[in-house]
PDB file of N, CA and C in Angstrom:
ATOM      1  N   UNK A   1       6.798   9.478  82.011  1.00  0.00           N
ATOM      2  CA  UNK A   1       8.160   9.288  81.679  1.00  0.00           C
ATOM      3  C   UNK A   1       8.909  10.607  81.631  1.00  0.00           C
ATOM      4  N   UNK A   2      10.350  10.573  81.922  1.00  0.00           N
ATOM      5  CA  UNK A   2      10.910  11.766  81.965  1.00  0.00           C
ATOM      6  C   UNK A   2      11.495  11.696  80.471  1.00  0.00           C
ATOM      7  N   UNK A   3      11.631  12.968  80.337  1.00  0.00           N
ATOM      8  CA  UNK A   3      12.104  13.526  78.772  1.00  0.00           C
ATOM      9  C   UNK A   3      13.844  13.971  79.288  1.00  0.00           C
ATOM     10  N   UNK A   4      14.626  13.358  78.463  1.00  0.00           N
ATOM     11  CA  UNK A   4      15.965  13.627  78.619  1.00  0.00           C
ATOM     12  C   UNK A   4      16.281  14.746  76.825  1.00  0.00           C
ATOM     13  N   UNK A   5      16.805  15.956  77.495  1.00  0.00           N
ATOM     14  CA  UNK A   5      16.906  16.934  76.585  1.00  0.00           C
ATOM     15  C   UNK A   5      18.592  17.136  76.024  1.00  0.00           C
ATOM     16  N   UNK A   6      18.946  17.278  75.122  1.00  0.00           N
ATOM     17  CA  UNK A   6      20.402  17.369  74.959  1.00  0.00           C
ATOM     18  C   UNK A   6      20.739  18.082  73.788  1.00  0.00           C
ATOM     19  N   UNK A   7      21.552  19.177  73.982  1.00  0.00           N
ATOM     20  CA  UNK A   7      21.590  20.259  73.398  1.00  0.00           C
ATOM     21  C   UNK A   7      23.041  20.019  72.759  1.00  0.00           C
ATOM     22  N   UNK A   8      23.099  19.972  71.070  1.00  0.00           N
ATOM     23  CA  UNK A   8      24.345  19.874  70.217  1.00  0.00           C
ATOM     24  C   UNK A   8      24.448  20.918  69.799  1.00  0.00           C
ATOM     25  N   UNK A   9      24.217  21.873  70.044  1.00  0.00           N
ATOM     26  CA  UNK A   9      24.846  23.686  69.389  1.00  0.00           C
ATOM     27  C   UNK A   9      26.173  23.709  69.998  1.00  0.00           C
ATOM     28  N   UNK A  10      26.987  24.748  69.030  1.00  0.00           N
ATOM     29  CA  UNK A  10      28.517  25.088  70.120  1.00  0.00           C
ATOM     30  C   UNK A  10      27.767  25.707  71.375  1.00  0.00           C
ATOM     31  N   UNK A  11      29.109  25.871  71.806  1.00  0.00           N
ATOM     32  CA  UNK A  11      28.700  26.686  73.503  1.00  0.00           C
ATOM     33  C   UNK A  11      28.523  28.003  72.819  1.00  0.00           C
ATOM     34  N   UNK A  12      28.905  28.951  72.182  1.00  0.00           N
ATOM     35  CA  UNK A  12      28.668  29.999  71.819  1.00  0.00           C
ATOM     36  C   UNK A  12      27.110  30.409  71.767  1.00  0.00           C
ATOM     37  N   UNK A  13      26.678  29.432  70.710  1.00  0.00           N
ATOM     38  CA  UNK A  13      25.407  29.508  70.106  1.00  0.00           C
ATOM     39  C   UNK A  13      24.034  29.183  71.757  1.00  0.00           C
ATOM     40  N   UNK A  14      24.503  28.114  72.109  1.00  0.00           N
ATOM     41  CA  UNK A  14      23.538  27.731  72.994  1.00  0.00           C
ATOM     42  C   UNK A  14      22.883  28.612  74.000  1.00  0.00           C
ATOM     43  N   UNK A  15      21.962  28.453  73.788  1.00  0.00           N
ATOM     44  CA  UNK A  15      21.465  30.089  75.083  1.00  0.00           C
ATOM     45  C   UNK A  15      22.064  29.700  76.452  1.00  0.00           C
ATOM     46  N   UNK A  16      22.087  31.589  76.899  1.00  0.00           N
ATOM     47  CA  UNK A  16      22.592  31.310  78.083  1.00  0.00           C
ATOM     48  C   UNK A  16      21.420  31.282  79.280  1.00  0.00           C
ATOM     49  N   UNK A  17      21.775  30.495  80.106  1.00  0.00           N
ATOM     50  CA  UNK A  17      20.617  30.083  81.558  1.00  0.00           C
ATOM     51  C   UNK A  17      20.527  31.763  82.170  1.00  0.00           C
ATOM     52  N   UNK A  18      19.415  32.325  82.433  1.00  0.00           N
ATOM     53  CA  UNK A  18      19.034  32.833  83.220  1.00  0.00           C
ATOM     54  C   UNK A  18      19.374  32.965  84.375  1.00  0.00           C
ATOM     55  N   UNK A  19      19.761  34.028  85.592  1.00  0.00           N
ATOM     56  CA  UNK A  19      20.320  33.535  86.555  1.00  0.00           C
ATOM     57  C   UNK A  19      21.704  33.803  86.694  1.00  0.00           C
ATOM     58  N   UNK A  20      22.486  34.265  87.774  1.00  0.00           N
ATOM     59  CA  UNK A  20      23.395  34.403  88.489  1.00  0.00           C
ATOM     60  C   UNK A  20      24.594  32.819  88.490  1.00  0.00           C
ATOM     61  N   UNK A  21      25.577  33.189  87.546  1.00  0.00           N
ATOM     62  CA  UNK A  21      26.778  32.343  87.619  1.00  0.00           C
ATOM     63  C   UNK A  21      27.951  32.943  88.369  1.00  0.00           C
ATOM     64  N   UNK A  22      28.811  32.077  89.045  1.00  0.00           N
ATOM     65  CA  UNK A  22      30.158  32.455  89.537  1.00  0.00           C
ATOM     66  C   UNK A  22      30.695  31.996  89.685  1.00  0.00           C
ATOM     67  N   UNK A  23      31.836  32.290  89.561  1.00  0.00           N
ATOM     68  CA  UNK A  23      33.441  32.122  88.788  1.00  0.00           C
ATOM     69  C   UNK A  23      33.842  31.262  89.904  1.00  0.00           C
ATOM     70  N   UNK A  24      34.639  30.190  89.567  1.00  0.00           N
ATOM     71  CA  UNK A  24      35.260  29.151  90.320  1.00  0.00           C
ATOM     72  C   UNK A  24      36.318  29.951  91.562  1.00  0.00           C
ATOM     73  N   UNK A  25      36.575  30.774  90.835  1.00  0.00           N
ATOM     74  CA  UNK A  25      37.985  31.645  91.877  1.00  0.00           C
ATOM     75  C   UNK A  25      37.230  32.813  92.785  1.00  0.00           C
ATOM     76  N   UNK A  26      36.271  33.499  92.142  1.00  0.00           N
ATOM     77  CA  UNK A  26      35.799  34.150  92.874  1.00  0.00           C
ATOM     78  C   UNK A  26      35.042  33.390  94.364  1.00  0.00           C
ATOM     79  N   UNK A  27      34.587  32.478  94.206  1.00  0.00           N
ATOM     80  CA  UNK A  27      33.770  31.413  94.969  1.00  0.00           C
ATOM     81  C   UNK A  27      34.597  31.170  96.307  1.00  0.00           C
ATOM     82  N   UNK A  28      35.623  30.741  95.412  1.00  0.00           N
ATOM     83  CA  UNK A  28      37.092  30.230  96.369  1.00  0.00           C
ATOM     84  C   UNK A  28      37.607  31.598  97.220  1.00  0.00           C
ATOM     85  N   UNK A  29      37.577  32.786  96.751  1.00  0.00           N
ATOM     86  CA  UNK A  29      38.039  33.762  97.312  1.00  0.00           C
ATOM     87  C   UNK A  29      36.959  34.203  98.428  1.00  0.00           C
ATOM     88  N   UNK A  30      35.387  34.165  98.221  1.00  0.00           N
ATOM     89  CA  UNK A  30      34.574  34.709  99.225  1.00  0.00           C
ATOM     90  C   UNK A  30      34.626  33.026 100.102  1.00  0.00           C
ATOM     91  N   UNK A  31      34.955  32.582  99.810  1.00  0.00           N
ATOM     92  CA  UNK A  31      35.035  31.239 100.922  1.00  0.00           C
ATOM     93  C   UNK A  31      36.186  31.533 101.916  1.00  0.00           C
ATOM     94  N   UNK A  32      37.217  31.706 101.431  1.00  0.00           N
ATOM     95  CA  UNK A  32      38.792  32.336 102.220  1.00  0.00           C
ATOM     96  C   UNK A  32      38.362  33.469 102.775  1.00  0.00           C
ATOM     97  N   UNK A  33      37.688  34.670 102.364  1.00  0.00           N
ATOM     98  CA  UNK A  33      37.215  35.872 103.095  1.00  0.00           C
ATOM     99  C   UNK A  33      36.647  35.222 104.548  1.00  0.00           C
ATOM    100  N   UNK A  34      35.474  34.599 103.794  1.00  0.00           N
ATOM    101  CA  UNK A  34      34.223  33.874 105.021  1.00  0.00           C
ATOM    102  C   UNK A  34      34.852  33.425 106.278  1.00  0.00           C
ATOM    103  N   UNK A  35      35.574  32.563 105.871  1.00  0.00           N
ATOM    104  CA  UNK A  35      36.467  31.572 107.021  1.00  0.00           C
ATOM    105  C   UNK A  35      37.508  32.658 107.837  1.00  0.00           C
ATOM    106  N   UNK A  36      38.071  33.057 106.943  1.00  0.00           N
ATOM    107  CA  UNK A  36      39.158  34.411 108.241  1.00  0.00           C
ATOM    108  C   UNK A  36      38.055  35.261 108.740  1.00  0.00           C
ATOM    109  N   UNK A  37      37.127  35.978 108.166  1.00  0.00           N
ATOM    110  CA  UNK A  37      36.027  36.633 109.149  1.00  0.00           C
ATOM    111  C   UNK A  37      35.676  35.652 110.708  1.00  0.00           C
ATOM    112  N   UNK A  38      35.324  34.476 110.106  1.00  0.00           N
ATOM    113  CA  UNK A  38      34.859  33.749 111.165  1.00  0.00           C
ATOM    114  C   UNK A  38      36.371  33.099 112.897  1.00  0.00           C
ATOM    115  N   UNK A  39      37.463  33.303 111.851  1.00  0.00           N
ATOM    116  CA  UNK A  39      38.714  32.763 112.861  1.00  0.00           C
ATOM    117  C   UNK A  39      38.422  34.081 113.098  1.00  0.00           C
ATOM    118  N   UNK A  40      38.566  35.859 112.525  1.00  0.00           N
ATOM    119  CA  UNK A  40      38.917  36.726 113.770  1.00  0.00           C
ATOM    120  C   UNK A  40      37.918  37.066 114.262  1.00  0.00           C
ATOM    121  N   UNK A  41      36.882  36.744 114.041  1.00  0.00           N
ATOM    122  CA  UNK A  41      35.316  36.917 115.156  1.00  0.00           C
ATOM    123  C   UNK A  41      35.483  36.285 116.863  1.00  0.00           C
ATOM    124  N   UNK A  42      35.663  34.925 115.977  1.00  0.00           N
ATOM    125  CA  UNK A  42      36.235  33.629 117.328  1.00  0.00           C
ATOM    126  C   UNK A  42      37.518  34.495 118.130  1.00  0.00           C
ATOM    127  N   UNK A  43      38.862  34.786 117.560  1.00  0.00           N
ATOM    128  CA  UNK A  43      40.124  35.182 118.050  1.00  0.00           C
ATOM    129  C   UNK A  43      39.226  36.560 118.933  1.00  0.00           C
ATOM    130  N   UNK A  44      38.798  37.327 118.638  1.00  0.00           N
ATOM    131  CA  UNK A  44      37.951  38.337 118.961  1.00  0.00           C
ATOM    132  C   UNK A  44      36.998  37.714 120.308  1.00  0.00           C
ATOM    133  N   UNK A  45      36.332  37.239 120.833  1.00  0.00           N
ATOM    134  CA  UNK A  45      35.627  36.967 121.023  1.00  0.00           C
ATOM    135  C   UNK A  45      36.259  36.073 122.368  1.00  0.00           C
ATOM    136  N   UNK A  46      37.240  35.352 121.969  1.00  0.00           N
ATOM    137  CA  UNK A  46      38.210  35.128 122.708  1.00  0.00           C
ATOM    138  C   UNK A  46      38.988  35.621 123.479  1.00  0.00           C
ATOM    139  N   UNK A  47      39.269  36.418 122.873  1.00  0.00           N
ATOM    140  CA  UNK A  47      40.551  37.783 123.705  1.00  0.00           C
ATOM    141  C   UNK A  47      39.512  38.508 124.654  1.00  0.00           C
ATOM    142  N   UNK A  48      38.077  39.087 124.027  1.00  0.00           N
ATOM    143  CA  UNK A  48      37.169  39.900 125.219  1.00  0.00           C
ATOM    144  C   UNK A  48      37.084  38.580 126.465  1.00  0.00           C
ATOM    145  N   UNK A  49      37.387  37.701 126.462  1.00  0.00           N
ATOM    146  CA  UNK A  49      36.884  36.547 127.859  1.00  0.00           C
ATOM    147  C   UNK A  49      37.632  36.675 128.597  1.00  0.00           C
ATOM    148  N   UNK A  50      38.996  36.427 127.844  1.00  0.00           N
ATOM    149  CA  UNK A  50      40.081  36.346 128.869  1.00  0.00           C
ATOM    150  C   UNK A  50      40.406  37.779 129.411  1.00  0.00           C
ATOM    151  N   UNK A  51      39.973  38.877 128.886  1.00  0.00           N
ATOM    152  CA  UNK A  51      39.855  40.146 129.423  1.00  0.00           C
ATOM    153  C   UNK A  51      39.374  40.521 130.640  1.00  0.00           C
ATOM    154  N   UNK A  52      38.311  39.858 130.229  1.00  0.00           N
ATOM    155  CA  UNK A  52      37.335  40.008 131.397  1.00  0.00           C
ATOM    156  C   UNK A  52      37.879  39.111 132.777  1.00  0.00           C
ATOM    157  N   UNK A  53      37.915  38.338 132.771  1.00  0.00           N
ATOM    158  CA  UNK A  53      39.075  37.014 133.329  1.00  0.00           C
ATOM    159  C   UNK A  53      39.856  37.891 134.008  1.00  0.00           C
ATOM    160  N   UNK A  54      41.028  39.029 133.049  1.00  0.00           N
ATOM    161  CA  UNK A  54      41.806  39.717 133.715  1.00  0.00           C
ATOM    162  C   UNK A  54      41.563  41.015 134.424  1.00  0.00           C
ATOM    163  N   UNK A  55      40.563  41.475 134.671  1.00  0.00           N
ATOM    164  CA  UNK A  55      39.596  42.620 135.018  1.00  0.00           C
ATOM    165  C   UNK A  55      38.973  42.468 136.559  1.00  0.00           C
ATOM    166  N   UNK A  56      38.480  40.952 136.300  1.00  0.00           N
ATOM    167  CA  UNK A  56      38.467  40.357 137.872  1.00  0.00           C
ATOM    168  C   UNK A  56      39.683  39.825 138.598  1.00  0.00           C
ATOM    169  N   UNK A  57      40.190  39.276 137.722  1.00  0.00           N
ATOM    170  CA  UNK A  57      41.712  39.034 138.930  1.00  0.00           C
ATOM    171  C   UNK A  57      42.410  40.622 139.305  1.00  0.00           C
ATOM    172  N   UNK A  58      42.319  41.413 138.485  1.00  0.00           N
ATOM    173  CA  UNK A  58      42.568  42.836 138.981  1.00  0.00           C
ATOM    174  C   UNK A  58      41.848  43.441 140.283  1.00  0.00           C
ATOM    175  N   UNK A  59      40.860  43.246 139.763  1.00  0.00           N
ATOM    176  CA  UNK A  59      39.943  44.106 140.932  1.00  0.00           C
ATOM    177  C   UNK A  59      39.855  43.157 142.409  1.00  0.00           C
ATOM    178  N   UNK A  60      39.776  41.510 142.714  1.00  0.00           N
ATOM    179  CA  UNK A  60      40.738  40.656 143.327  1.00  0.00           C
ATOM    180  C   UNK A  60      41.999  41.066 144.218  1.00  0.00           C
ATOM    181  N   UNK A  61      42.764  41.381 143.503  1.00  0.00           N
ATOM    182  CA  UNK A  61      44.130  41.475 143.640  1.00  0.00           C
ATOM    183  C   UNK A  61      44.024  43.017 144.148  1.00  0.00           C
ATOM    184  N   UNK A  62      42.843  43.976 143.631  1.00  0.00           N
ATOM    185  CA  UNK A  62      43.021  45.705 144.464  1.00  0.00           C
ATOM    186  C   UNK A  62      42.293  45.613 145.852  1.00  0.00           C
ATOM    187  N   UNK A  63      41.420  44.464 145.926  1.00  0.00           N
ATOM    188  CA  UNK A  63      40.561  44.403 147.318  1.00  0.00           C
ATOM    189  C   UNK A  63      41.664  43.574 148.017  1.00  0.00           C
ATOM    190  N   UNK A  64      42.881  42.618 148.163  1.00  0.00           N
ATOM    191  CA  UNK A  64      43.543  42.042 148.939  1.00  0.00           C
ATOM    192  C   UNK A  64      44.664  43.080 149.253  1.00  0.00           C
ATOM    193  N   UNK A  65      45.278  44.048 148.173  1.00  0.00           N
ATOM    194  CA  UNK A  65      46.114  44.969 148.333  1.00  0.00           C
ATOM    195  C   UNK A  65      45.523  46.089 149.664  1.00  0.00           C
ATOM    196  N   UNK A  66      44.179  46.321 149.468  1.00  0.00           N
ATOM    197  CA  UNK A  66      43.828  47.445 150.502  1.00  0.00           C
ATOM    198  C   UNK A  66      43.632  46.899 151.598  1.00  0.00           C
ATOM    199  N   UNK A  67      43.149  45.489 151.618  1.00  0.00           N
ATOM    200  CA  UNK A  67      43.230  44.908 153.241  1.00  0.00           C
ATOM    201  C   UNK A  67      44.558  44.861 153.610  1.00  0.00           C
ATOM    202  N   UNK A  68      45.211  44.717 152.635  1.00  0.00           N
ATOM    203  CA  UNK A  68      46.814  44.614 153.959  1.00  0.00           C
ATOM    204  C   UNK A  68      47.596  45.770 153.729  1.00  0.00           C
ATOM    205  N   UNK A  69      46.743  47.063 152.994  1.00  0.00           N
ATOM    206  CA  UNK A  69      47.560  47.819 153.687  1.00  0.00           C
ATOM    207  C   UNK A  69      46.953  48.459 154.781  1.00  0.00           C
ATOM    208  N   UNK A  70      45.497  48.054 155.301  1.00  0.00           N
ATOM    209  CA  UNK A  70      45.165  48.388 156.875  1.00  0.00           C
ATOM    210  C   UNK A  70      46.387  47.628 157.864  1.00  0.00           C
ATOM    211  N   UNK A  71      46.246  46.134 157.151  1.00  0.00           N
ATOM    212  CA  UNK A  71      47.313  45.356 158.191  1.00  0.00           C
ATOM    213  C   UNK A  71      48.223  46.190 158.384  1.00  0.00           C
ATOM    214  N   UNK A  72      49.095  46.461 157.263  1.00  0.00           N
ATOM    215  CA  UNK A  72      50.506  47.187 157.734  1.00  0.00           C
ATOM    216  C   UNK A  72      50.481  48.076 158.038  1.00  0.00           C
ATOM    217  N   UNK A  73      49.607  49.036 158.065  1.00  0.00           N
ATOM    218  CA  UNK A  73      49.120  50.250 158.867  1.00  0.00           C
ATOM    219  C   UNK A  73      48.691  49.976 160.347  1.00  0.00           C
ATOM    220  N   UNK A  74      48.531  49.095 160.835  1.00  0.00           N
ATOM    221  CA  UNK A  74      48.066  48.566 161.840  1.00  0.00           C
ATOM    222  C   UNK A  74      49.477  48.005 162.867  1.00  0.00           C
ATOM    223  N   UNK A  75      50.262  47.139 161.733  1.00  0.00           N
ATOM    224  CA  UNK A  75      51.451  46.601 162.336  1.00  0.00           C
ATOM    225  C   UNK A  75      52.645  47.960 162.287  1.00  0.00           C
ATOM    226  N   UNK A  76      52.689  49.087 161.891  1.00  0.00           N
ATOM    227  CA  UNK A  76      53.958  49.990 161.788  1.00  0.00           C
ATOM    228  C   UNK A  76      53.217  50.510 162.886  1.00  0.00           C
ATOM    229  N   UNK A  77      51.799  50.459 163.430  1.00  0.00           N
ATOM    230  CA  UNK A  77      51.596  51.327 164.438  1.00  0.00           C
ATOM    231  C   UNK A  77      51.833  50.684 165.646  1.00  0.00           C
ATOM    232  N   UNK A  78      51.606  49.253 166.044  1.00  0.00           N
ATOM    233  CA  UNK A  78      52.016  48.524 166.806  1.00  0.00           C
ATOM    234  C   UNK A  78      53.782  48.628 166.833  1.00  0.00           C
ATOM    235  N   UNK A  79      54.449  48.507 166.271  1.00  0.00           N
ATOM    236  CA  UNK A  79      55.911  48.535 165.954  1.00  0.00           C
ATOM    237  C   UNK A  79      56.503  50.094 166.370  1.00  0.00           C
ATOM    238  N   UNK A  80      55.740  51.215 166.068  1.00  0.00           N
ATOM    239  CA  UNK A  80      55.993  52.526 166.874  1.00  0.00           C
ATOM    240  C   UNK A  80      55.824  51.910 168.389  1.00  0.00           C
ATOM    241  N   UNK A  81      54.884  51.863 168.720  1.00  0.00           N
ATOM    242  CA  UNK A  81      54.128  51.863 169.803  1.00  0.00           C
ATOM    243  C   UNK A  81      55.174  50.897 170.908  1.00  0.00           C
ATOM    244  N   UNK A  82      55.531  49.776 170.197  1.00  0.00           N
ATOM    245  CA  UNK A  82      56.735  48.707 170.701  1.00  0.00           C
ATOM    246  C   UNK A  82      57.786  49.499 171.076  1.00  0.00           C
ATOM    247  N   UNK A  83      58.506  50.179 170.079  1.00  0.00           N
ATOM    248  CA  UNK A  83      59.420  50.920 169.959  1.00  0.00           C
ATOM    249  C   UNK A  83      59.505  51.583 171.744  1.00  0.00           C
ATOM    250  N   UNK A  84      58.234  52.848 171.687  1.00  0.00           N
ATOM    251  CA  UNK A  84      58.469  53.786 172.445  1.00  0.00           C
ATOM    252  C   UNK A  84      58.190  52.921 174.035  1.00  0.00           C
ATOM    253  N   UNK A  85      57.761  51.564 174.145  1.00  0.00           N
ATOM    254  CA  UNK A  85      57.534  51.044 175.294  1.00  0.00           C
ATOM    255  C   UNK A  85      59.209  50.446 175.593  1.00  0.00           C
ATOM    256  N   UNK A  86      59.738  50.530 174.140  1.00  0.00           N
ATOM    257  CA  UNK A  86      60.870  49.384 174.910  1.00  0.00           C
ATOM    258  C   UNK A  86      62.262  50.924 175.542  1.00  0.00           C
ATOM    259  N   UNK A  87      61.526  51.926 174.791  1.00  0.00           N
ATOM    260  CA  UNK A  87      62.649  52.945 175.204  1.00  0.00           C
ATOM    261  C   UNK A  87      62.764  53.509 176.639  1.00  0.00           C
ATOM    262  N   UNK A  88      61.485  53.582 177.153  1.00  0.00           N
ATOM    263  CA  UNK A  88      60.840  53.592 178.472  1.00  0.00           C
ATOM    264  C   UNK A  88      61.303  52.773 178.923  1.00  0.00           C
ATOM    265  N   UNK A  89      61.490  51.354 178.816  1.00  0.00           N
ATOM    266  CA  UNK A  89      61.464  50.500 179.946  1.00  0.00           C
ATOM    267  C   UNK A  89      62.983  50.511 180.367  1.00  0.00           C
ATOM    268  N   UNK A  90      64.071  50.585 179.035  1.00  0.00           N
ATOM    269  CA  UNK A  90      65.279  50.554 179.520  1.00  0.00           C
ATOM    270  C   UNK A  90      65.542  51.995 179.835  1.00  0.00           C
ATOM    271  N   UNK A  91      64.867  53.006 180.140  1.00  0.00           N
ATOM    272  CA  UNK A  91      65.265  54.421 180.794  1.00  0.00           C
ATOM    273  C   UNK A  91      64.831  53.803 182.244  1.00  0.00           C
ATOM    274  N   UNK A  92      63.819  53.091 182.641  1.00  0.00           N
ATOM    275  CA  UNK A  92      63.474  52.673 183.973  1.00  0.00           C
ATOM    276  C   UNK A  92      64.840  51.473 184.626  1.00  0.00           C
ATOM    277  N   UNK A  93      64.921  50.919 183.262  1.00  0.00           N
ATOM    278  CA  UNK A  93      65.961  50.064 183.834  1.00  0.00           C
ATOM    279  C   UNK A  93      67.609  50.591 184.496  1.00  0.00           C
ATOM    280  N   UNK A  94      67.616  51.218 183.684  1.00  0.00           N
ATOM    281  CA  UNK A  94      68.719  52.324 183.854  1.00  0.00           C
ATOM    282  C   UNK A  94      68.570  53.179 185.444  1.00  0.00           C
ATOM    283  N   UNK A  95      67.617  53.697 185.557  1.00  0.00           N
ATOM    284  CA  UNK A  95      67.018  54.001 186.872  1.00  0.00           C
ATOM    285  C   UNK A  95      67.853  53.108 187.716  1.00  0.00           C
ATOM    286  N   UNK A  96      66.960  52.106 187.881  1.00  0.00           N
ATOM    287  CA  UNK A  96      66.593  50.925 188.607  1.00  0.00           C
ATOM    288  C   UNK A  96      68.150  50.471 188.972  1.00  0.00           C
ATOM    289  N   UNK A  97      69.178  50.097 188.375  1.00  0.00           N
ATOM    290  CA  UNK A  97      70.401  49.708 188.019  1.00  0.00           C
ATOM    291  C   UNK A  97      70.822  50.910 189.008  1.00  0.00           C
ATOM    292  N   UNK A  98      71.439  52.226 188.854  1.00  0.00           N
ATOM    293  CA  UNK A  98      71.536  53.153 189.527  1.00  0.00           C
ATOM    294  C   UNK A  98      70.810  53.913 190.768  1.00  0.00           C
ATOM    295  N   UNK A  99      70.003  53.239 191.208  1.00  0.00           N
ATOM    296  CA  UNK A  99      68.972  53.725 192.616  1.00  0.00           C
ATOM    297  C   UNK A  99      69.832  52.871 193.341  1.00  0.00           C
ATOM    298  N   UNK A 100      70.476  51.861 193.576  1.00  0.00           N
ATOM    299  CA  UNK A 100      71.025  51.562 194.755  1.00  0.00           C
ATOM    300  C   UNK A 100      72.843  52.440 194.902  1.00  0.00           C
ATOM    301  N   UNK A 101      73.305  53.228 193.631  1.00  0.00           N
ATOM    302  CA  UNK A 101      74.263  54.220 194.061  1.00  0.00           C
ATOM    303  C   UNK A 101      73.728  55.199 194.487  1.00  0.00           C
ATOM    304  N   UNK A 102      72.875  55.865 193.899  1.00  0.00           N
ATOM    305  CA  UNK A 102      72.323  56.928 194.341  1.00  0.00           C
ATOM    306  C   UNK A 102      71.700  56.868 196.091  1.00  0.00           C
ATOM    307  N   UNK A 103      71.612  55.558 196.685  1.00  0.00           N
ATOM    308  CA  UNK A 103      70.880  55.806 197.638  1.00  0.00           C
ATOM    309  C   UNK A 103      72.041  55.797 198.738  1.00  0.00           C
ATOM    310  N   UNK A 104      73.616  54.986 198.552  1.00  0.00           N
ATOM    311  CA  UNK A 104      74.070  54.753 199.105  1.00  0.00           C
ATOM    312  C   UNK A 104      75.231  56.306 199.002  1.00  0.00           C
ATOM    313  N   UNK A 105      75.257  57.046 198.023  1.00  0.00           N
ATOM    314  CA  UNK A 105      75.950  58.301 197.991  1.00  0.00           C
ATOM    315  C   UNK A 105      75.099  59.093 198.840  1.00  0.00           C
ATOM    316  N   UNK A 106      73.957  58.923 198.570  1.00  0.00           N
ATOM    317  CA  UNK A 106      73.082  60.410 199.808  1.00  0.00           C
ATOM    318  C   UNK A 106      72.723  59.523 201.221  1.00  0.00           C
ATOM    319  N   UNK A 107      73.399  58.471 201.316  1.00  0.00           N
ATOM    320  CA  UNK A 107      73.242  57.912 202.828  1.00  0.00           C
ATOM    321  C   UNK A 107      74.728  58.459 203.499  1.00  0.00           C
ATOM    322  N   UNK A 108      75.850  57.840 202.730  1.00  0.00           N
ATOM    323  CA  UNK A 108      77.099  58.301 202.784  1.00  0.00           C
ATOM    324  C   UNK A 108      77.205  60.344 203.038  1.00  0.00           C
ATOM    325  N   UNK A 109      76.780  61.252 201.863  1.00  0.00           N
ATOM    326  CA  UNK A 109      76.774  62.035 202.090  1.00  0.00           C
ATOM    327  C   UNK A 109      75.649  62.978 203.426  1.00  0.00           C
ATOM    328  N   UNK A 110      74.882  62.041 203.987  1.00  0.00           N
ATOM    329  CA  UNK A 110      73.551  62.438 205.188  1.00  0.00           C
ATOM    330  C   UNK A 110      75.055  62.112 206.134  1.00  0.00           C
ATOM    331  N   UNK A 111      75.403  61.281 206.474  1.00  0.00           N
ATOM    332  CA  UNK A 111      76.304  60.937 206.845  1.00  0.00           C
ATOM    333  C   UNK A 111      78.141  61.966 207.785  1.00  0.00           C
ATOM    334  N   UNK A 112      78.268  62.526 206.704  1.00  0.00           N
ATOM    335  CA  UNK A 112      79.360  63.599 206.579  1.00  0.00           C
ATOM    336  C   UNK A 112      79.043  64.837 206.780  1.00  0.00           C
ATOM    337  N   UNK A 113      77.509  64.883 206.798  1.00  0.00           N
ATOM    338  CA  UNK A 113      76.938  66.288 207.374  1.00  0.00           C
ATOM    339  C   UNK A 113      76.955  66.536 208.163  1.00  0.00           C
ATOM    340  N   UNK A 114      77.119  67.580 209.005  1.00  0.00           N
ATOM    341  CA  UNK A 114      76.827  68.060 210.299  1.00  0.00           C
ATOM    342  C   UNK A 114      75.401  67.715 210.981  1.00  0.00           C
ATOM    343  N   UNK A 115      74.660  68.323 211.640  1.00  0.00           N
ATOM    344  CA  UNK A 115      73.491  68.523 211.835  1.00  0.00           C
ATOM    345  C   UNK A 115      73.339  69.681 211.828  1.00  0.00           C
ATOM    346  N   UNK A 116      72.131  70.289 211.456  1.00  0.00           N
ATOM    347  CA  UNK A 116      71.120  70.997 211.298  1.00  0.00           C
ATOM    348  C   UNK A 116      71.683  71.745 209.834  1.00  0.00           C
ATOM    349  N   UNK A 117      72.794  71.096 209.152  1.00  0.00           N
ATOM    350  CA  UNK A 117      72.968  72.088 207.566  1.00  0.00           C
ATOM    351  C   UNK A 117      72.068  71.647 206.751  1.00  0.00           C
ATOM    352  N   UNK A 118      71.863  72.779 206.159  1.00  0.00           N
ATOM    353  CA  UNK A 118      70.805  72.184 204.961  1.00  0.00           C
ATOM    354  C   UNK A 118      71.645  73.012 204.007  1.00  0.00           C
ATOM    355  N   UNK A 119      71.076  71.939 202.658  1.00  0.00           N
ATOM    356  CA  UNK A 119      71.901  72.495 201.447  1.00  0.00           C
ATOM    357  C   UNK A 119      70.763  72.777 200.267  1.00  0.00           C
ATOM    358  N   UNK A 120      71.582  73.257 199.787  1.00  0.00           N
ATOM    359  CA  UNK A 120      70.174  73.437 198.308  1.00  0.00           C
ATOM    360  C   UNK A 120      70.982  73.802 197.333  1.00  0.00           C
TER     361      UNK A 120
END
């Protein structure tokens, strides 16, 4: 059978238990500590992911930047290169346009020459 014990002294008098007691508020306060440790561990912990997250879309985003600036290094050289073909072609065109005066002034002027003058 169990023995039920019950102690009528004031609280003063009654011995005190052996052992580690704590305070209702203090309890409550390392509980509120506990819990915000644990939200900025998580918030912490959180922020390094998405870091990382942003570290690769960086380095992403520096390997697509250097491929196109071969491209556009590639296309301003094509675009010179355009350039100096199209300047050529209308100096030929220009030619071309003017070779039938030119041929008909030194036919005209063969023409008005005497024979045997030569000019220089």
């Amino acid at each position: 059978m169990a023995r039920i014990e019950i102690n009528l002294l004031p609280r003063e008098l009654r011995r005190k238990r052996k052992g580690i007691t704590l305070d209702k508020n203090l309890t409550l306060v390392a509980g509120l500590v506990g819990i915000l440790a644990v939200l900025i561990l998580t918030a912490s912990i959180l922020q390094t992911i998405k870091l990382k997250g942003l570290d690769e879309k960086i380095a992403e985003a520096q390997i697509k930047v250097n491929q196109l600036k071969q491209k556009i290094e590639l296309v301003d050289a094509l675009t010179d290169l355009k350039d100096k073909v199209l300047k050529r072609m209308s100096a030929i065109e220009t030619l071309d346009k003017n070779r039938a005066v030119w041929v008909r002034v030194l036919e005209d002027l063969s023409k008005r020459v005497p024979d045997y003058l030569w000019l220089s």
